[in-house]
Structures are given as structure tokens and as C-alpha cells.
PDB file of N, CA and C in Angstrom:
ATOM      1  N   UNK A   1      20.957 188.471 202.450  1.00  0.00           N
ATOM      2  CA  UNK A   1      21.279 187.679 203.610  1.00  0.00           C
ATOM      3  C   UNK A   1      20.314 187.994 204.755  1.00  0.00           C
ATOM      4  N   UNK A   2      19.969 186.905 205.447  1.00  0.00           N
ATOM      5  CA  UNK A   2      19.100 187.182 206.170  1.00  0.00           C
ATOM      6  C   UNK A   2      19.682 187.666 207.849  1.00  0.00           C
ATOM      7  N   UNK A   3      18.736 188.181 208.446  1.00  0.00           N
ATOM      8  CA  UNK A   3      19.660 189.148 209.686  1.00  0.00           C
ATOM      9  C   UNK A   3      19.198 188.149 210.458  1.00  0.00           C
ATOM     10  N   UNK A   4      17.825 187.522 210.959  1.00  0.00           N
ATOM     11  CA  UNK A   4      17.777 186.553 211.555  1.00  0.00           C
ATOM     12  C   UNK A   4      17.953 185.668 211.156  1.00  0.00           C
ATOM     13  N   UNK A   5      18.312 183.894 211.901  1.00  0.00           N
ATOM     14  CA  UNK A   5      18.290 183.017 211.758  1.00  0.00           C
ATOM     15  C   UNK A   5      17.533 181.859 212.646  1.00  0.00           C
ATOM     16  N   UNK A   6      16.807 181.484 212.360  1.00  0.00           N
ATOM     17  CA  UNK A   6      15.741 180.459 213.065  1.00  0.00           C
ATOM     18  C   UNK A   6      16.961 179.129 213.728  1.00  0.00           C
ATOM     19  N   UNK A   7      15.901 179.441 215.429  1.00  0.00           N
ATOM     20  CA  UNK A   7      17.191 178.250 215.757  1.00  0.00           C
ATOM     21  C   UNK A   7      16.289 176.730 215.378  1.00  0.00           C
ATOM     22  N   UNK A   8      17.120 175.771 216.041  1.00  0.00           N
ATOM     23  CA  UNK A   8      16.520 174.434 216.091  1.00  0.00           C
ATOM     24  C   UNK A   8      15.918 174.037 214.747  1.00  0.00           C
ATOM     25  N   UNK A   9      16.686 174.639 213.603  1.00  0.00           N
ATOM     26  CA  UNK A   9      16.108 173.554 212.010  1.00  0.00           C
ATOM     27  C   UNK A   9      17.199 172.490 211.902  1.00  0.00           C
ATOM     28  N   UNK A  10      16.791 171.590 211.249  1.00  0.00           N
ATOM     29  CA  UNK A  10      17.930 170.620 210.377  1.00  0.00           C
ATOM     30  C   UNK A  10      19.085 171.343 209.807  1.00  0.00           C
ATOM     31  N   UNK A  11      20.093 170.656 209.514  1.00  0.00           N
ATOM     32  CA  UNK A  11      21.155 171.059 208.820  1.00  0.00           C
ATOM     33  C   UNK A  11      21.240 170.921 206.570  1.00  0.00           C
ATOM     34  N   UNK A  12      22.158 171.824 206.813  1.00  0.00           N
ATOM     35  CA  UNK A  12      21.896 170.982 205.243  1.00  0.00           C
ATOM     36  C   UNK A  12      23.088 170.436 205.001  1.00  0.00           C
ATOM     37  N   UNK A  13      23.470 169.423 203.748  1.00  0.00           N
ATOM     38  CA  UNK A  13      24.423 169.116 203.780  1.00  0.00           C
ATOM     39  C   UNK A  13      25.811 170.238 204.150  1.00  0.00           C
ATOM     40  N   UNK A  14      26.076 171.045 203.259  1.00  0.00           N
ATOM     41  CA  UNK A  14      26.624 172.436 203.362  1.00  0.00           C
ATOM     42  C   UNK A  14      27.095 172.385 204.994  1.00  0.00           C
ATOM     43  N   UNK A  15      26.364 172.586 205.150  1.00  0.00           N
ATOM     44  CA  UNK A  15      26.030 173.056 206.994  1.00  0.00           C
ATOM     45  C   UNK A  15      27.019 172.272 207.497  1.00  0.00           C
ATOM     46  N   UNK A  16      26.610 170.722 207.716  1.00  0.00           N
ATOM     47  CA  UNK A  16      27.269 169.752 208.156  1.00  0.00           C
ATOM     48  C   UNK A  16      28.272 169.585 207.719  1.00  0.00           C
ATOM     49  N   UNK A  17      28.947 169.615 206.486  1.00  0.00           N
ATOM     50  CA  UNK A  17      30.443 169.786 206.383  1.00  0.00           C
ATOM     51  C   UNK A  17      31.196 171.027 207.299  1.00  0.00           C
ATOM     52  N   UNK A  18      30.053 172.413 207.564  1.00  0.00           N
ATOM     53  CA  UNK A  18      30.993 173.644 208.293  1.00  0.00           C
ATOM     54  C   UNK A  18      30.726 172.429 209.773  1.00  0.00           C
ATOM     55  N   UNK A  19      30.080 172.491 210.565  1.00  0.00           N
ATOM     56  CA  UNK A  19      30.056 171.534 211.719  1.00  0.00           C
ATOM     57  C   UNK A  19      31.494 170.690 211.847  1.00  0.00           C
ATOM     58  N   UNK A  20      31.290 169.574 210.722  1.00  0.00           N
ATOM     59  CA  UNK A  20      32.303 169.145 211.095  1.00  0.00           C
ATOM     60  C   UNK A  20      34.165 169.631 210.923  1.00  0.00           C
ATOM     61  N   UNK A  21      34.153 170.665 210.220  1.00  0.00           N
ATOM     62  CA  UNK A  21      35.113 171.517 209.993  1.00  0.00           C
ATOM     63  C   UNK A  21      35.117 172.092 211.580  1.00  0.00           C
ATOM     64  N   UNK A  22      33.992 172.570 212.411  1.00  0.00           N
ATOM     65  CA  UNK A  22      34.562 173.762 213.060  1.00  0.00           C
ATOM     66  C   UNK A  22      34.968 172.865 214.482  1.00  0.00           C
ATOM     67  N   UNK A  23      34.069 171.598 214.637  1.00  0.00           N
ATOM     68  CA  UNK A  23      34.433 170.897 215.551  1.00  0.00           C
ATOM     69  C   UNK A  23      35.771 170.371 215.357  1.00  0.00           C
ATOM     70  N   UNK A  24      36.603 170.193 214.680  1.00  0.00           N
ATOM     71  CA  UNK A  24      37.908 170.096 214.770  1.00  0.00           C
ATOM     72  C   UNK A  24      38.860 170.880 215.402  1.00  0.00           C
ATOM     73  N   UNK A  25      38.085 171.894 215.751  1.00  0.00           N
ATOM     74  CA  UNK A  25      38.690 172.978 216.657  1.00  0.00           C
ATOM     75  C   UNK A  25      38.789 172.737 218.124  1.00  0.00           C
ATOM     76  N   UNK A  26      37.438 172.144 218.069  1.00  0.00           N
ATOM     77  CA  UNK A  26      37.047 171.958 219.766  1.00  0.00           C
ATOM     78  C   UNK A  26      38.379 171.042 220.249  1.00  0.00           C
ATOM     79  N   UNK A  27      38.969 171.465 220.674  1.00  0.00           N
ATOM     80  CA  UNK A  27      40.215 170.711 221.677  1.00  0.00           C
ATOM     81  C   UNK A  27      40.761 170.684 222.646  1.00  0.00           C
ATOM     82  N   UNK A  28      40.374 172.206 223.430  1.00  0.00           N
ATOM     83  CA  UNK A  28      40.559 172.298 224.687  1.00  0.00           C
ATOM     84  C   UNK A  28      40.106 172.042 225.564  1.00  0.00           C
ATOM     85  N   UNK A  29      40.643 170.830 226.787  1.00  0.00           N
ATOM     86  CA  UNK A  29      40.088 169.950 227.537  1.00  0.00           C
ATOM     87  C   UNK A  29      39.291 168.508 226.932  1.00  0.00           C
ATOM     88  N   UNK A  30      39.921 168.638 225.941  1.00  0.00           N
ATOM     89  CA  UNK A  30      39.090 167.454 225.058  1.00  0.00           C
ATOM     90  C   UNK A  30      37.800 167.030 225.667  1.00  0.00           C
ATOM     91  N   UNK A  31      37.188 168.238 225.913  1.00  0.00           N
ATOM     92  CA  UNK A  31      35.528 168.120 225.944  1.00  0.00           C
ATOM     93  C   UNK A  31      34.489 167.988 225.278  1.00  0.00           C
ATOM     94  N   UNK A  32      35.144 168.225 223.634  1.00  0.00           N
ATOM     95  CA  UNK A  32      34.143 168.467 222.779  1.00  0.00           C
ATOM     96  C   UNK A  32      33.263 169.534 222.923  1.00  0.00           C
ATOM     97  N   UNK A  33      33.857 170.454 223.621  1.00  0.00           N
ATOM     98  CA  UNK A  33      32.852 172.033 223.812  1.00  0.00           C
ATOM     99  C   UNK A  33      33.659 173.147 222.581  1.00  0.00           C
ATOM    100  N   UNK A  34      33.414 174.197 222.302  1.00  0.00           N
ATOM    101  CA  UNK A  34      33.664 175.110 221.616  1.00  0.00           C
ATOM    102  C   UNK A  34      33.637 175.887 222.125  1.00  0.00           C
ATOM    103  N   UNK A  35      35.061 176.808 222.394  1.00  0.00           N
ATOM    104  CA  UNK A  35      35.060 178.041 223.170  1.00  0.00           C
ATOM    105  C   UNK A  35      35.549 179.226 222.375  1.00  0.00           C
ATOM    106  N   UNK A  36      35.592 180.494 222.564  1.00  0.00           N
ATOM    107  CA  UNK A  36      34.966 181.176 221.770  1.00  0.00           C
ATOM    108  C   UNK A  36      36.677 181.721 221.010  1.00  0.00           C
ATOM    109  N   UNK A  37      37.439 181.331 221.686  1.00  0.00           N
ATOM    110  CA  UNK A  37      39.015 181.322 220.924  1.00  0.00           C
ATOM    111  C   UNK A  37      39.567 180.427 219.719  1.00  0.00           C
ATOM    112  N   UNK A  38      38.925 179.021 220.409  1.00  0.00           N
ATOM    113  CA  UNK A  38      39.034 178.214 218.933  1.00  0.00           C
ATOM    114  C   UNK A  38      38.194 178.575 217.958  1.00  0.00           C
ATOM    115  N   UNK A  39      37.160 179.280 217.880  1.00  0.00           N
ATOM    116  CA  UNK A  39      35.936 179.480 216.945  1.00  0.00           C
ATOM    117  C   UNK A  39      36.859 180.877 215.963  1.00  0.00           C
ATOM    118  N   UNK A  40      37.531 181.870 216.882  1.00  0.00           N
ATOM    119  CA  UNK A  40      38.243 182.873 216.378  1.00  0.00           C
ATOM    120  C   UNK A  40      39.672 181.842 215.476  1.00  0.00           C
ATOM    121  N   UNK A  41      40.282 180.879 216.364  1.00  0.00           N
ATOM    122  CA  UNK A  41      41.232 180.615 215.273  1.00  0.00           C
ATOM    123  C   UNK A  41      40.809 179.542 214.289  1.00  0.00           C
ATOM    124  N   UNK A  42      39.405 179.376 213.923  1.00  0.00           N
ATOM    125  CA  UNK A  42      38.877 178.310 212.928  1.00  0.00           C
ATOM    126  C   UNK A  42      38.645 179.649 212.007  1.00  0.00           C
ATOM    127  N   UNK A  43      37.957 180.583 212.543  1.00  0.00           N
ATOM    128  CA  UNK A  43      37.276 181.631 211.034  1.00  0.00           C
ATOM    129  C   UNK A  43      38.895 182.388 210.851  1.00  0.00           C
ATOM    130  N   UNK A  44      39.620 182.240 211.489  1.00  0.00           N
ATOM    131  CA  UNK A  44      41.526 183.256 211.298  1.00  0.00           C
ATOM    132  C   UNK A  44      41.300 182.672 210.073  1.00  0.00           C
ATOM    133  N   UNK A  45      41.610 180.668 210.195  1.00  0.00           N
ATOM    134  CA  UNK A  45      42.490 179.972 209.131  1.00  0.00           C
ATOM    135  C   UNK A  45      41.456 179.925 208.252  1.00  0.00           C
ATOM    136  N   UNK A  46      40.357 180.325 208.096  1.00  0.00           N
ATOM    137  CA  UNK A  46      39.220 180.450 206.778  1.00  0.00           C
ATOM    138  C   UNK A  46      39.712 182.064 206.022  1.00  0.00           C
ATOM    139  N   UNK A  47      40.153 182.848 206.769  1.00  0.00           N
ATOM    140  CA  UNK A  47      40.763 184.031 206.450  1.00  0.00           C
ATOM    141  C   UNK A  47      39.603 185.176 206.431  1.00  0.00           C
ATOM    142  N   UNK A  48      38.904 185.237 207.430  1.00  0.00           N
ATOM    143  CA  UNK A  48      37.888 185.735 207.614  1.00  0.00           C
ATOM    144  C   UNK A  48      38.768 186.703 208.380  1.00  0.00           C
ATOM    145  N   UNK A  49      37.659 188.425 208.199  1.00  0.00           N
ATOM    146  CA  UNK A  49      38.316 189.376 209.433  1.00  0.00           C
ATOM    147  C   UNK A  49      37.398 189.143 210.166  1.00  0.00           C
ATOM    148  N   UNK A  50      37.931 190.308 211.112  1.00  0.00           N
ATOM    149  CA  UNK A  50      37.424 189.785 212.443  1.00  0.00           C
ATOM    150  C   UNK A  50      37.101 188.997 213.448  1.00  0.00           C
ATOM    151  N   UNK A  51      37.670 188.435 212.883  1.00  0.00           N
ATOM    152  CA  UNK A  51      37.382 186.648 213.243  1.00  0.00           C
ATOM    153  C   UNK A  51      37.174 186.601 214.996  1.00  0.00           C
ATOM    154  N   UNK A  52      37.757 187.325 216.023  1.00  0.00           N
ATOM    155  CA  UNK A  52      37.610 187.547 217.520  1.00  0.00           C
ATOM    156  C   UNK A  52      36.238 187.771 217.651  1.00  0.00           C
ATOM    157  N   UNK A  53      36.083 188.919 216.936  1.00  0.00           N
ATOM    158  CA  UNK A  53      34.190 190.164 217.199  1.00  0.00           C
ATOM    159  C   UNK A  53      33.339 188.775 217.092  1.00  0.00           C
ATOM    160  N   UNK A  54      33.621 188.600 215.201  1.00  0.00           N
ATOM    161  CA  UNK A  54      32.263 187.309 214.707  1.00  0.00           C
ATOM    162  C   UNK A  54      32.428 185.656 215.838  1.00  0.00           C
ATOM    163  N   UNK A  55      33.571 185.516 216.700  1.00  0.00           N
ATOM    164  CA  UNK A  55      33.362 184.491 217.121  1.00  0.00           C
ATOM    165  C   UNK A  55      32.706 184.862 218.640  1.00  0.00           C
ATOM    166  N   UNK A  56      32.745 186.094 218.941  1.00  0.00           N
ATOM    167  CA  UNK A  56      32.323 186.320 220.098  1.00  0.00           C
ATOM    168  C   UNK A  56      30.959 186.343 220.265  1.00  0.00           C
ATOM    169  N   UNK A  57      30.147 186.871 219.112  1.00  0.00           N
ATOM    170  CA  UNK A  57      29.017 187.185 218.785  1.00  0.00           C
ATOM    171  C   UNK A  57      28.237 185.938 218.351  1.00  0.00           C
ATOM    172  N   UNK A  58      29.254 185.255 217.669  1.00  0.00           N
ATOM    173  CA  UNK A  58      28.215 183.659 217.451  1.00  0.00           C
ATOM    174  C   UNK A  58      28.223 182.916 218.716  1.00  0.00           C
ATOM    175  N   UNK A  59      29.094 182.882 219.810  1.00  0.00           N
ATOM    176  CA  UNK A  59      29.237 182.255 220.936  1.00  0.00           C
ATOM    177  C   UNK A  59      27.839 182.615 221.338  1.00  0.00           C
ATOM    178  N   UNK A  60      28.122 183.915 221.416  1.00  0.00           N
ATOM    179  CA  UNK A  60      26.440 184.407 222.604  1.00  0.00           C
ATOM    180  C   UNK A  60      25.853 184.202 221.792  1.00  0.00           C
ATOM    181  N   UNK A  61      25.505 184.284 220.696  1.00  0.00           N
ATOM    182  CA  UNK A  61      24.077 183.927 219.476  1.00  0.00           C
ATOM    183  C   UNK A  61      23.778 181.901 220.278  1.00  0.00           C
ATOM    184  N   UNK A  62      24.519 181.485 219.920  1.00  0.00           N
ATOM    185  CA  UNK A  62      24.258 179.956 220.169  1.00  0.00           C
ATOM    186  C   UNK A  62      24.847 179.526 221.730  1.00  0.00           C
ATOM    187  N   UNK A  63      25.329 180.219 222.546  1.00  0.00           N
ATOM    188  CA  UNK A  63      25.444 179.874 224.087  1.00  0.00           C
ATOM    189  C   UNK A  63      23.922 179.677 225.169  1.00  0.00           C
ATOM    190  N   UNK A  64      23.000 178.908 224.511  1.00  0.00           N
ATOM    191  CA  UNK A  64      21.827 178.795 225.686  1.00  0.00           C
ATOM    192  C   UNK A  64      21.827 178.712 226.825  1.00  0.00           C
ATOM    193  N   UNK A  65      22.619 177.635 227.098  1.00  0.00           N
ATOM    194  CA  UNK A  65      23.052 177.534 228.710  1.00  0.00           C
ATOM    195  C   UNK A  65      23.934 178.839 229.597  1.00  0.00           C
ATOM    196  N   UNK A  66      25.057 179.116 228.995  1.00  0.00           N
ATOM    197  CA  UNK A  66      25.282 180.622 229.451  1.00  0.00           C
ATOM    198  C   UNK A  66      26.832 180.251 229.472  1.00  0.00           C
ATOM    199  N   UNK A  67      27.166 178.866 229.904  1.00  0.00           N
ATOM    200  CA  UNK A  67      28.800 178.452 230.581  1.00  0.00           C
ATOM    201  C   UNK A  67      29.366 179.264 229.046  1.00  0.00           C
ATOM    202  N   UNK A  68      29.556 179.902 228.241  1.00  0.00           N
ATOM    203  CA  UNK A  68      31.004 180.254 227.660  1.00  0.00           C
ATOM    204  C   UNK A  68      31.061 179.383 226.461  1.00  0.00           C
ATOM    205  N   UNK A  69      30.730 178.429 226.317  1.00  0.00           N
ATOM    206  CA  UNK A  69      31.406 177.706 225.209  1.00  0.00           C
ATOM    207  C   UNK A  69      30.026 177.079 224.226  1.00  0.00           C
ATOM    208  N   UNK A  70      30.009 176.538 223.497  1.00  0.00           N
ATOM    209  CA  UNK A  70      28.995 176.212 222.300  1.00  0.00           C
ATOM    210  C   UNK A  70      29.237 174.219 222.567  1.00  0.00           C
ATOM    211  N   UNK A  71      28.473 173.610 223.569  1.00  0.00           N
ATOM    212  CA  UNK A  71      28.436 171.967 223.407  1.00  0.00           C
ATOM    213  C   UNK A  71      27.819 171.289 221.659  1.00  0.00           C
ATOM    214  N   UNK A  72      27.530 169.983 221.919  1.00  0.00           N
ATOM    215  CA  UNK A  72      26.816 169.338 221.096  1.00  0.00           C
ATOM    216  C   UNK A  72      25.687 169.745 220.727  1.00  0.00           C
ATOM    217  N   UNK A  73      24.538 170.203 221.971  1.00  0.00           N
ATOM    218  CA  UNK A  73      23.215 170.554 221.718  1.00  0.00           C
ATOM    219  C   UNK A  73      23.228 172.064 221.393  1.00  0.00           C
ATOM    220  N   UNK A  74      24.178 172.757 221.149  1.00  0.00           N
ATOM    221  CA  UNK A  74      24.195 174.125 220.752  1.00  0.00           C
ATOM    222  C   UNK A  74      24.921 174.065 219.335  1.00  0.00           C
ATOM    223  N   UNK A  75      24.807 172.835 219.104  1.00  0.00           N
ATOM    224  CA  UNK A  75      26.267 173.096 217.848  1.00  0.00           C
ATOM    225  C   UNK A  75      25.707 173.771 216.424  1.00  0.00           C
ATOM    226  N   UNK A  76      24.120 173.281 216.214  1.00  0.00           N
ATOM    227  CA  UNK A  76      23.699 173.320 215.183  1.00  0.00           C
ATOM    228  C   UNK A  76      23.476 174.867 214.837  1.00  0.00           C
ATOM    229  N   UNK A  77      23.005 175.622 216.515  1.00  0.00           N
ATOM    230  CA  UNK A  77      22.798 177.297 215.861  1.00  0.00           C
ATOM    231  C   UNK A  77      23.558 177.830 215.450  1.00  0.00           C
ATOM    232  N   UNK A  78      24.827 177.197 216.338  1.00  0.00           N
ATOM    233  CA  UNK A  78      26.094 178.074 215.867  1.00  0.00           C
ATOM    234  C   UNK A  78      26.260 178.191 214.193  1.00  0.00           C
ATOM    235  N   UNK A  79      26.477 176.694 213.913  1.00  0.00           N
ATOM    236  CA  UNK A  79      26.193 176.452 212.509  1.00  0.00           C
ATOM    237  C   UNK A  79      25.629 177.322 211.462  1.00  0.00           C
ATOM    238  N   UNK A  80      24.249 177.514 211.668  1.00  0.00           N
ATOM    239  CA  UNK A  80      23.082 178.201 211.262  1.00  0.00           C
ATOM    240  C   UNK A  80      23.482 179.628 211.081  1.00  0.00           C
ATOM    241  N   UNK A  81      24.375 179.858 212.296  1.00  0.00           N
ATOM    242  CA  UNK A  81      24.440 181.470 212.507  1.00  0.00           C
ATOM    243  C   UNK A  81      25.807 181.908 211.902  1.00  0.00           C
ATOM    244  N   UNK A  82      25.895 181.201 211.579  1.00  0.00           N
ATOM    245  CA  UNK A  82      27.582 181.353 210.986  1.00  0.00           C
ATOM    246  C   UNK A  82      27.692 181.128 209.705  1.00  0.00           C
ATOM    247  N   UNK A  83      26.750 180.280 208.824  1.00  0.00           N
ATOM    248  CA  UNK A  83      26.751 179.758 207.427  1.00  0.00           C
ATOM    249  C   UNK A  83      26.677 181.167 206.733  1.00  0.00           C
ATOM    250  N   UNK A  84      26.039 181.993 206.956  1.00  0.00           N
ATOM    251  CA  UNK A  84      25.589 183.163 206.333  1.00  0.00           C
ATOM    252  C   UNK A  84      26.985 183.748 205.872  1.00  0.00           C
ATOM    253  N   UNK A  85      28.130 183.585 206.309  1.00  0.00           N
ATOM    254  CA  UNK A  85      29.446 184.125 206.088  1.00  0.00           C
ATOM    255  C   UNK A  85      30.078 183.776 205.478  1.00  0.00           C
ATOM    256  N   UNK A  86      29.308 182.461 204.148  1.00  0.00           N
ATOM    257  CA  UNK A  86      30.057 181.966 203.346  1.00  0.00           C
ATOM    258  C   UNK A  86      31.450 181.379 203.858  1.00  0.00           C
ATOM    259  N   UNK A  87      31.161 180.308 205.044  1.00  0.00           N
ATOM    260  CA  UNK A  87      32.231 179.608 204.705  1.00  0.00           C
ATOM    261  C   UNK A  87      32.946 178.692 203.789  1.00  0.00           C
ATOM    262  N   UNK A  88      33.855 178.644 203.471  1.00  0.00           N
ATOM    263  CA  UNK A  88      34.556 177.191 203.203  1.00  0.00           C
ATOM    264  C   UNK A  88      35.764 176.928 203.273  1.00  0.00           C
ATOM    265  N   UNK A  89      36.203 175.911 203.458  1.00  0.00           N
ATOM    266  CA  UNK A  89      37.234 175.331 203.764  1.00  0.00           C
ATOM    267  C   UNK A  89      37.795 175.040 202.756  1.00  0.00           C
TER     268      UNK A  89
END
């Protein structure tokens, strides 16, 4: 597994199914932002540990702007940075 992950590539299919899995989370304030609690209770119900630490850590991995939460134009690193953990749904 690789320790880095290159930001700003394409997705792969894979990918884009976790995307649209994790954006189902995004619900608070129906902003379509991702904050770093729903990201903890998306990897809970995948049954991942730690799920608080790894969502805190992918937040700041893919938070460019700085506000706290993971938008549209951040969605893909998160993605990227998170695939490595073998998700699935």
C-alpha cells in the first residue's frame, strides 16, 4: 500500500462508487459539504476501527481550503486517500 497518494488524478470506477457511497453522508446543512463526523459515521457503518482518528486525518489530508469540511472540489482526494482502506459497501 502506498503511504502517499497523488492528489488531483481521475477516479476509477471503484473510486466513484466509494464517492458516491460517502456523499450520502454529507447531510448536515444540506450543503453537500463533508464534515469530519459524518465521514466517522460512514467508515463506523463500513465497520472500520477507528473510524474518528481515520476520518480526522482524511479531513486534513483533503481539507485545502482549511473551513473543516471536504466540498465538491476536495471530494476526489478524499476519495484517493481513503480507497487504500479497502472500502466497500
Amino acid at each position: 500500500m502506498p503511504l502517499w497518494v497523488p492528489k488531483g488524478m481521475g477516479l476509477t470506477p471503484e473510486e466513484e462508487q466509494v464517492k458516491r457511497y460517502l456523499k450520502r453522508y454529507a447531510t448536515d446543512d444540506k450543503d453537500g459539504k463533508l464534515r469530519w463526523n459524518e465521514l466517522k459515521v460512514a467508515l463506523k457503518d463500513l465497520g472500520l476501527h477507528f473510524s474518528g482518528f481515520r476520518a480526522k486525518r482524511a479531513v486534513h489530508y483533503a481539507d485545502v481550503n482549511g473551513d473543516g469540511c471536504v466540498d465538491e472540489e476536495e471530494m476526489n482526494d478524499l476519495v484517493k486517500y481513503t480507497v487504500k482502506w479497502r472500502l466497500s459497501n
